[in-house]
C-alpha atoms as a PDB file:
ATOM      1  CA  UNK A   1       2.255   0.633  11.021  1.00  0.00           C
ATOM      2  CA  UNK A   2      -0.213  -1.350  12.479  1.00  0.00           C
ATOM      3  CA  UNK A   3      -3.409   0.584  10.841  1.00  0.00           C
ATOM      4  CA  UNK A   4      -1.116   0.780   7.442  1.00  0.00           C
ATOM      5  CA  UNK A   5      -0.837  -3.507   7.787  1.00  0.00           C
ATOM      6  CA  UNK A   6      -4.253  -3.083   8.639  1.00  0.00           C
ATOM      7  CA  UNK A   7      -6.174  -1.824   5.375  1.00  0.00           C
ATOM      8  CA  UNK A   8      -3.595  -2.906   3.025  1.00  0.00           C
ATOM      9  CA  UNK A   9      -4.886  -6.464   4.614  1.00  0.00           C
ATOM     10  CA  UNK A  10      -8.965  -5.435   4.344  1.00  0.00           C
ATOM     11  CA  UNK A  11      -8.076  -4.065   0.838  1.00  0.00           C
ATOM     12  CA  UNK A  12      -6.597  -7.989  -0.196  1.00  0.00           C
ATOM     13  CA  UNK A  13      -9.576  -9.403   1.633  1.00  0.00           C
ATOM     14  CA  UNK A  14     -11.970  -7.488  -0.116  1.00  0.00           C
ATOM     15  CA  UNK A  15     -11.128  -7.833  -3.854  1.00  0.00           C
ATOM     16  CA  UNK A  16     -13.309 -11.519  -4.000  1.00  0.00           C
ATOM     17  CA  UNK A  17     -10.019 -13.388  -5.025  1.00  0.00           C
ATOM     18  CA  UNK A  18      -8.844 -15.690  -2.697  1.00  0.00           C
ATOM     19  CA  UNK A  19      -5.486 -16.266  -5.038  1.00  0.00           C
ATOM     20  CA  UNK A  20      -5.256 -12.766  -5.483  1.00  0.00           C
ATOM     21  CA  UNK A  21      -5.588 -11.616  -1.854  1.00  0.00           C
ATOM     22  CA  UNK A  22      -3.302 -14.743  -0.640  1.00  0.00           C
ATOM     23  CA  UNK A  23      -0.460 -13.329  -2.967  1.00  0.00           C
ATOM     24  CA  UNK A  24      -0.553  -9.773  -2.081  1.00  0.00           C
ATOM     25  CA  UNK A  25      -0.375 -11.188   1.773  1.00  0.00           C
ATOM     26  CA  UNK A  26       2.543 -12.603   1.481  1.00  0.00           C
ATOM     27  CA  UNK A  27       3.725  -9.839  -1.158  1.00  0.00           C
ATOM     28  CA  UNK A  28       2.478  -6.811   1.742  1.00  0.00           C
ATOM     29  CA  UNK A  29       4.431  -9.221   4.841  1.00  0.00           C
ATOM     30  CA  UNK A  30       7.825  -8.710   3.197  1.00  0.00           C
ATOM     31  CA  UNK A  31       7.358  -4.836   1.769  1.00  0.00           C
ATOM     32  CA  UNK A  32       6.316  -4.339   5.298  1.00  0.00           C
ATOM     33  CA  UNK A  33       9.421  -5.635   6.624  1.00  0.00           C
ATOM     34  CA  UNK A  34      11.307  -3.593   4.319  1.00  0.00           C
ATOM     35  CA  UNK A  35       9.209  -0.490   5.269  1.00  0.00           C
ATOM     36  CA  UNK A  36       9.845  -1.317   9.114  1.00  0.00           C
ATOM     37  CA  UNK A  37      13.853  -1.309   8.047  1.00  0.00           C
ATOM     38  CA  UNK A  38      14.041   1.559   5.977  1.00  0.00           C
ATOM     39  CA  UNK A  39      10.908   4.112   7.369  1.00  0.00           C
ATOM     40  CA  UNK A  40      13.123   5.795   9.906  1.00  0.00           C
ATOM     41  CA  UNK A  41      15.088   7.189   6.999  1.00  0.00           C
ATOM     42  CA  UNK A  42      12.465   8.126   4.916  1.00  0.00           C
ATOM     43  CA  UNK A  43      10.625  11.449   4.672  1.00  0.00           C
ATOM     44  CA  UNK A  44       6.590  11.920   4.201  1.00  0.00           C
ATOM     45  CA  UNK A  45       4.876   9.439   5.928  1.00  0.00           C
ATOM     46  CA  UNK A  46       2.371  11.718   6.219  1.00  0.00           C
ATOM     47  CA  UNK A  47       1.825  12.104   2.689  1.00  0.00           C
ATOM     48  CA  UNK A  48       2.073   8.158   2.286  1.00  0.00           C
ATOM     49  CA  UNK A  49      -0.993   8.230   4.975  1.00  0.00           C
ATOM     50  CA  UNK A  50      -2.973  11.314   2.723  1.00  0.00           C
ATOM     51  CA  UNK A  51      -2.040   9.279  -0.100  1.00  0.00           C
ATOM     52  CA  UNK A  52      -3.679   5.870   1.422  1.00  0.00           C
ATOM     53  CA  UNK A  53      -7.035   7.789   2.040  1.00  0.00           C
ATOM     54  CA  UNK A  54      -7.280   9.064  -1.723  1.00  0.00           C
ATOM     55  CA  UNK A  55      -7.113   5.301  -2.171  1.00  0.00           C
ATOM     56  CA  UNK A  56      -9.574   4.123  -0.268  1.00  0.00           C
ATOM     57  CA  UNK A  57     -11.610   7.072  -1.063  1.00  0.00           C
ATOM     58  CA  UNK A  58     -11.785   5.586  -4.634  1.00  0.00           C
ATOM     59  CA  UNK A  59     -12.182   2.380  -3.794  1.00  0.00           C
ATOM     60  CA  UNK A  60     -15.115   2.734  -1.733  1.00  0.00           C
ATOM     61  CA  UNK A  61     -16.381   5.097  -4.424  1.00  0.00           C
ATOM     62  CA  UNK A  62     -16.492   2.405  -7.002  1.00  0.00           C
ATOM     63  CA  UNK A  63     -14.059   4.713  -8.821  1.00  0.00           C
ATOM     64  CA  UNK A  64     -12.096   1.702 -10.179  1.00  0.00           C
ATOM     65  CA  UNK A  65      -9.598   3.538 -12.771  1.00  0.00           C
ATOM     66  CA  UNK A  66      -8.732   6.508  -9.734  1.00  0.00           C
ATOM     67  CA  UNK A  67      -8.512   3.324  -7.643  1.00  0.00           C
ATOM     68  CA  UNK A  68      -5.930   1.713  -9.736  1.00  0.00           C
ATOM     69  CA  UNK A  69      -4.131   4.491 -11.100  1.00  0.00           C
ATOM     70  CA  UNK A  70      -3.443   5.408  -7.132  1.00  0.00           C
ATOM     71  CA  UNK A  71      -2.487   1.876  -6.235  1.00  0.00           C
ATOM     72  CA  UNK A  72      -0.044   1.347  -8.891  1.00  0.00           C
ATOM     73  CA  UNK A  73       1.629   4.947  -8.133  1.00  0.00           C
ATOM     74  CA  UNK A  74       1.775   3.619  -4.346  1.00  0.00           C
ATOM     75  CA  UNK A  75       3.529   1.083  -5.672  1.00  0.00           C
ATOM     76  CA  UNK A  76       5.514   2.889  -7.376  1.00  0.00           C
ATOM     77  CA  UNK A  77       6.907   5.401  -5.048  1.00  0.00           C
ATOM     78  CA  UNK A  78       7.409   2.710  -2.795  1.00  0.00           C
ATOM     79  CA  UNK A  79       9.697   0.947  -4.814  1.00  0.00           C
ATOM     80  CA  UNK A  80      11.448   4.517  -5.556  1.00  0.00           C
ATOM     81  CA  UNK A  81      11.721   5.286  -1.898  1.00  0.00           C
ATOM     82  CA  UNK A  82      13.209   2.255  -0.486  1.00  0.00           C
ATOM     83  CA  UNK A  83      16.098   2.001  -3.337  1.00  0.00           C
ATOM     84  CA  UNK A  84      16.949   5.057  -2.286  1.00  0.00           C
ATOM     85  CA  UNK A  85      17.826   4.331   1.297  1.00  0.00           C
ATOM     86  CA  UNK A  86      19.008   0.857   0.875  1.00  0.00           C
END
Protein backbone atom coordinates (compact mmCIF):
# COMPACT_ATOMS: atom_id res chain seq x y z
CA UNK A 1 0.00 0.00 0.00
CA UNK A 2 2.59 2.13 0.94
CA UNK A 3 4.60 2.03 -2.61
CA UNK A 4 0.88 2.16 -4.33
CA UNK A 5 0.30 5.75 -2.01
CA UNK A 6 3.66 6.26 -3.04
CA UNK A 7 3.64 6.85 -6.99
CA UNK A 8 0.09 7.68 -7.19
CA UNK A 9 1.58 10.76 -4.92
CA UNK A 10 4.96 11.32 -7.39
CA UNK A 11 2.49 10.93 -10.34
CA UNK A 12 0.21 14.22 -8.73
CA UNK A 13 3.50 15.90 -7.98
CA UNK A 14 4.78 15.59 -11.25
CA UNK A 15 2.01 16.80 -13.63
CA UNK A 16 3.29 20.85 -13.04
CA UNK A 17 -0.23 21.71 -11.55
CA UNK A 18 -0.23 22.60 -8.19
CA UNK A 19 -4.37 22.71 -8.28
CA UNK A 20 -4.36 19.68 -10.10
CA UNK A 21 -1.98 17.62 -7.94
CA UNK A 22 -3.61 19.22 -4.58
CA UNK A 23 -7.06 17.74 -5.78
CA UNK A 24 -6.06 14.35 -6.73
CA UNK A 25 -4.29 14.31 -3.02
CA UNK A 26 -7.05 14.66 -1.33
CA UNK A 27 -9.12 12.65 -4.11
CA UNK A 28 -6.14 9.47 -3.76
CA UNK A 29 -6.38 9.95 0.59
CA UNK A 30 -10.03 8.87 0.57
CA UNK A 31 -9.93 6.06 -2.49
CA UNK A 32 -7.09 4.84 -0.43
CA UNK A 33 -9.12 4.51 2.55
CA UNK A 34 -11.68 2.80 0.67
CA UNK A 35 -9.04 0.46 -0.91
CA UNK A 36 -7.58 -0.25 2.73
CA UNK A 37 -11.49 -1.28 3.66
CA UNK A 38 -12.42 -3.22 0.84
CA UNK A 39 -8.74 -4.85 -0.60
CA UNK A 40 -9.00 -7.91 1.58
CA UNK A 41 -12.03 -8.88 -0.44
CA UNK A 42 -10.86 -8.15 -3.63
CA UNK A 43 -9.05 -10.38 -6.13
CA UNK A 44 -5.90 -9.28 -8.48
CA UNK A 45 -3.84 -7.05 -6.77
CA UNK A 46 -1.32 -8.30 -8.67
CA UNK A 47 -2.73 -7.33 -11.83
CA UNK A 48 -3.65 -3.80 -10.26
CA UNK A 49 0.37 -3.68 -9.55
CA UNK A 50 1.18 -5.01 -13.56
CA UNK A 51 -1.38 -2.63 -14.42
CA UNK A 52 0.38 0.46 -12.43
CA UNK A 53 3.75 -0.29 -14.29
CA UNK A 54 2.07 -0.13 -17.89
CA UNK A 55 1.22 3.28 -16.47
CA UNK A 56 4.15 4.55 -15.54
CA UNK A 57 5.78 2.89 -18.38
CA UNK A 58 3.81 5.41 -20.57
CA UNK A 59 4.19 8.11 -18.65
CA UNK A 60 7.79 8.13 -18.49
CA UNK A 61 7.68 7.34 -22.20
CA UNK A 62 6.04 10.58 -23.04
CA UNK A 63 3.32 8.29 -24.43
CA UNK A 64 0.58 10.72 -23.27
CA UNK A 65 -2.68 9.07 -25.01
CA UNK A 66 -1.38 5.18 -23.61
CA UNK A 67 -0.83 7.25 -20.45
CA UNK A 68 -4.31 8.47 -20.22
CA UNK A 69 -6.20 5.84 -21.74
CA UNK A 70 -4.51 3.52 -18.76
CA UNK A 71 -5.25 6.03 -16.06
CA UNK A 72 -8.79 6.52 -16.81
CA UNK A 73 -9.32 2.52 -17.11
CA UNK A 74 -7.56 2.44 -13.50
CA UNK A 75 -10.05 4.51 -12.62
CA UNK A 76 -12.40 2.78 -13.88
CA UNK A 77 -11.98 -0.66 -12.59
CA UNK A 78 -11.51 0.83 -9.41
CA UNK A 79 -14.73 2.25 -9.18
CA UNK A 80 -16.14 -1.26 -10.60
CA UNK A 81 -14.29 -3.21 -7.98
CA UNK A 82 -15.14 -1.49 -4.86
CA UNK A 83 -19.12 -1.33 -5.70
CA UNK A 84 -18.87 -4.66 -5.88
CA UNK A 85 -17.75 -5.46 -2.38
CA UNK A 86 -19.40 -2.66 -0.63
Amino acid sequence: MQVDVGVHRAIYRACGNVYLAETSLRLDNLSTRIWCVAMHRLPGLTSHVTESREMLDAMLTGDDDRAAELVARDVAEFESSIRTVL
